[in-house]
Protein backbone atom coordinates (compact mmCIF):
# COMPACT_ATOMS: atom_id res chain seq x y z
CA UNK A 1 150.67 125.13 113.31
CA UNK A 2 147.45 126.49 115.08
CA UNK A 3 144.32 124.48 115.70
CA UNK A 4 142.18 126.94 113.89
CA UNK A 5 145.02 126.68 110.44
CA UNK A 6 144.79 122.89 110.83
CA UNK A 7 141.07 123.54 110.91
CA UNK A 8 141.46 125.64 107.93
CA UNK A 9 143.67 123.09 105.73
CA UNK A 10 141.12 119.85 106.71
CA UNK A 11 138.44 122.00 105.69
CA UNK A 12 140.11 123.02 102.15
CA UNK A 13 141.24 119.64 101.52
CA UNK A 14 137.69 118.21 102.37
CA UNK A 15 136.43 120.49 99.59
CA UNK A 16 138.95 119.72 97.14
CA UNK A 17 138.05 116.01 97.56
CA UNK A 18 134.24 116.83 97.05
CA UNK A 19 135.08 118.54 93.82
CA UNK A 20 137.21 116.07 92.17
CA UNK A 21 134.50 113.03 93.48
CA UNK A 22 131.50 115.46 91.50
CA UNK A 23 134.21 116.02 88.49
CA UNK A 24 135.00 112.38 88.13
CA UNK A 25 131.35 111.90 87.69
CA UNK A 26 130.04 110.85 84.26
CA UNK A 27 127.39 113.08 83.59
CA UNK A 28 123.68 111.62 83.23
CA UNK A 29 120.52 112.23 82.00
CA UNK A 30 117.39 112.46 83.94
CA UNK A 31 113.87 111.73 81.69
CA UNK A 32 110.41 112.29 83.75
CA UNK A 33 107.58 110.63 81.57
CA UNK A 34 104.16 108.86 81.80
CA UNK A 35 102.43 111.30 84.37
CA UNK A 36 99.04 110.60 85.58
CA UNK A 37 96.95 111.14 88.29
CA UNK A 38 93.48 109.29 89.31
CA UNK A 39 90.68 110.41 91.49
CA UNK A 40 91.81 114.11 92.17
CA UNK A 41 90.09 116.31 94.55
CA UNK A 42 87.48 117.97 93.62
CA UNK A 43 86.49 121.60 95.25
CA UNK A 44 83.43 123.51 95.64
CA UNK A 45 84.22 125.17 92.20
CA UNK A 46 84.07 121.76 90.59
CA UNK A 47 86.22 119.17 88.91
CA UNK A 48 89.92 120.22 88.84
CA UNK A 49 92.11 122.02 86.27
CA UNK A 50 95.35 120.27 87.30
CA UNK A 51 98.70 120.88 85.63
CA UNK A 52 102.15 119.27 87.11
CA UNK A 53 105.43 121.14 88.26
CA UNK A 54 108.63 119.25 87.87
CA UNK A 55 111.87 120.38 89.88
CA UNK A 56 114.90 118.43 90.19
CA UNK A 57 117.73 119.61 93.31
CA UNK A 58 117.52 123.34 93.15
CA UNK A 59 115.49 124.67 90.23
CA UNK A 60 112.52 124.53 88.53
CA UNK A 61 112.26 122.22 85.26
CA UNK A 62 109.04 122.36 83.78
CA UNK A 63 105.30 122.16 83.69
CA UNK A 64 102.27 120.47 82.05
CA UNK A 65 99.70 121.63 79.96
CA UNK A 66 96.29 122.74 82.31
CA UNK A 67 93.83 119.20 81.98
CA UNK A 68 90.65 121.21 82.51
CA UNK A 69 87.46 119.61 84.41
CA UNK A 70 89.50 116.31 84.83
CA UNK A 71 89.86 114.26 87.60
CA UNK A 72 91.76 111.75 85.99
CA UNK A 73 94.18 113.73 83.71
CA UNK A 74 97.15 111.87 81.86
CA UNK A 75 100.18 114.45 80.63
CA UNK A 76 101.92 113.90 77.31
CA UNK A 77 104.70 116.02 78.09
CA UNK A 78 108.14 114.35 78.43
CA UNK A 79 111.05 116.28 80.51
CA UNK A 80 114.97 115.98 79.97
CA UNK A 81 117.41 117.13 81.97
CA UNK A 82 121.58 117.19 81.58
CA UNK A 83 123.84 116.77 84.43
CA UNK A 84 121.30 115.26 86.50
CA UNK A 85 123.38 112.74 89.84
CA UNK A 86 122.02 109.88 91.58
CA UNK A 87 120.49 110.76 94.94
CA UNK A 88 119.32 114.18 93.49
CA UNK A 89 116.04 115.37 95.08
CA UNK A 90 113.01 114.48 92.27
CA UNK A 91 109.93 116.67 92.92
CA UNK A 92 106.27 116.47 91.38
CA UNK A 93 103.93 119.19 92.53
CA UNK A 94 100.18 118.95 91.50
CA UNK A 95 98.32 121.83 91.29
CA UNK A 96 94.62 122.59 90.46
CA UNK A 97 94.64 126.02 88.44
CA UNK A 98 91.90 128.47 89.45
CA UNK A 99 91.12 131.89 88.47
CA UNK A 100 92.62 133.74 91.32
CA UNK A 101 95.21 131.48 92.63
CA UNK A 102 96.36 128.07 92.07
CA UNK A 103 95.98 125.06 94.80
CA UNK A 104 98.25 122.63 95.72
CA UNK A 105 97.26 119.10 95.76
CA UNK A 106 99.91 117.70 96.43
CA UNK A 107 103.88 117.51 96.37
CA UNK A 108 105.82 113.83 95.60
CA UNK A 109 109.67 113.49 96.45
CA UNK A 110 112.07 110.92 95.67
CA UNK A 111 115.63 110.83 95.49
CA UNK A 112 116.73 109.19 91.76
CA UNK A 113 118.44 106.15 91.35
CA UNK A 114 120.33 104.82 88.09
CA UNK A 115 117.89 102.90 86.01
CA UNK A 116 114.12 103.28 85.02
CA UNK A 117 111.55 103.34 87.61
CA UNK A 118 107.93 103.95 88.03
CA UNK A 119 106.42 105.26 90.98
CA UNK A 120 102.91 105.97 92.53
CA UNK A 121 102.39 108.97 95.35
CA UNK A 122 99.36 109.83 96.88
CA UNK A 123 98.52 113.43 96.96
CA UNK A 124 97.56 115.32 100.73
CA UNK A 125 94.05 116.49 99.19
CA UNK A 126 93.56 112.85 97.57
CA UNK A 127 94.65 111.41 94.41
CA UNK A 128 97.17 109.85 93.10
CA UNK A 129 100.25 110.90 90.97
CA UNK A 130 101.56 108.22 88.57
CA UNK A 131 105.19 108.46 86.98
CA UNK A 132 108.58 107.52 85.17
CA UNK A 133 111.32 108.44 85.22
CA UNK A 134 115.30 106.99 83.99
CA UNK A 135 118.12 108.07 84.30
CA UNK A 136 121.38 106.77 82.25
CA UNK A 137 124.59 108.10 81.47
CA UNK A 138 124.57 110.75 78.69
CA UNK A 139 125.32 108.81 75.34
């Protein structure tokens, strides 16, 4: 057999192995709750309009409602999300909405772990981002 077919056949069966570990998986659920922020930045146009974007791995999830002229806003909004895995990439993005484009705050990442946690992040243009999130097998 060739180097580059052996290449080819540790490479397949490296895959294959990948697959089955993601397949054996028990799927779980991933909840993002309790968002609030404290002592946003304020900008020459006043007292921010902030709203939240939520992404999990690849794609985009969800967003808040627009606090206007708030600089301590609290979110009621509650996220759910099937099939989420531990060690998946958990972003919060913080945005103040403005008339002719929207600035970023401030980003948060964290990778999730099994269980319910709640974290703090402090935002590049000040502030702070409070959240929860769990995440449990699906029942």
């Amino acid at each position: 057999m060739s180097s580059s077919s052996l290449l080819w056949c540790l490479l397949v069966v490296c895959v294959l192995t990948v697959v089955q570990i993601y397949a054996a998986e028990e799927p779980k659920v991933l909840k993002v709750f309790n968002l609030h922020a404290t002592d946003l930045h304020s900008s020459l146009l006043g007292t921010p309009d902030a709203y939240v974007e939520v992404f999990r791995a690849y794609g985009f999830l969800g967003r808040t409602e627009v606090k206007n002229d708030n600089r301590n806003p609290s979110w009621k909004e509650e996220f759910s999300f099937l099939n989420a895995r531990e060690n998946n990439i958990l972003r919060l993005e913080v945005y103040d909405s403005d008339i002719n484009s929207d600035d970023l705050l401030g980003t948060c990442e964290r990778s999730i772990k099994i269980g319910t946690w709640k974290h703090q992040c402090f935002l590049t243009k000040g502030g702070i981002l409070n959240y929860s999130y769990t995440l449990e097998p699906l029942q």
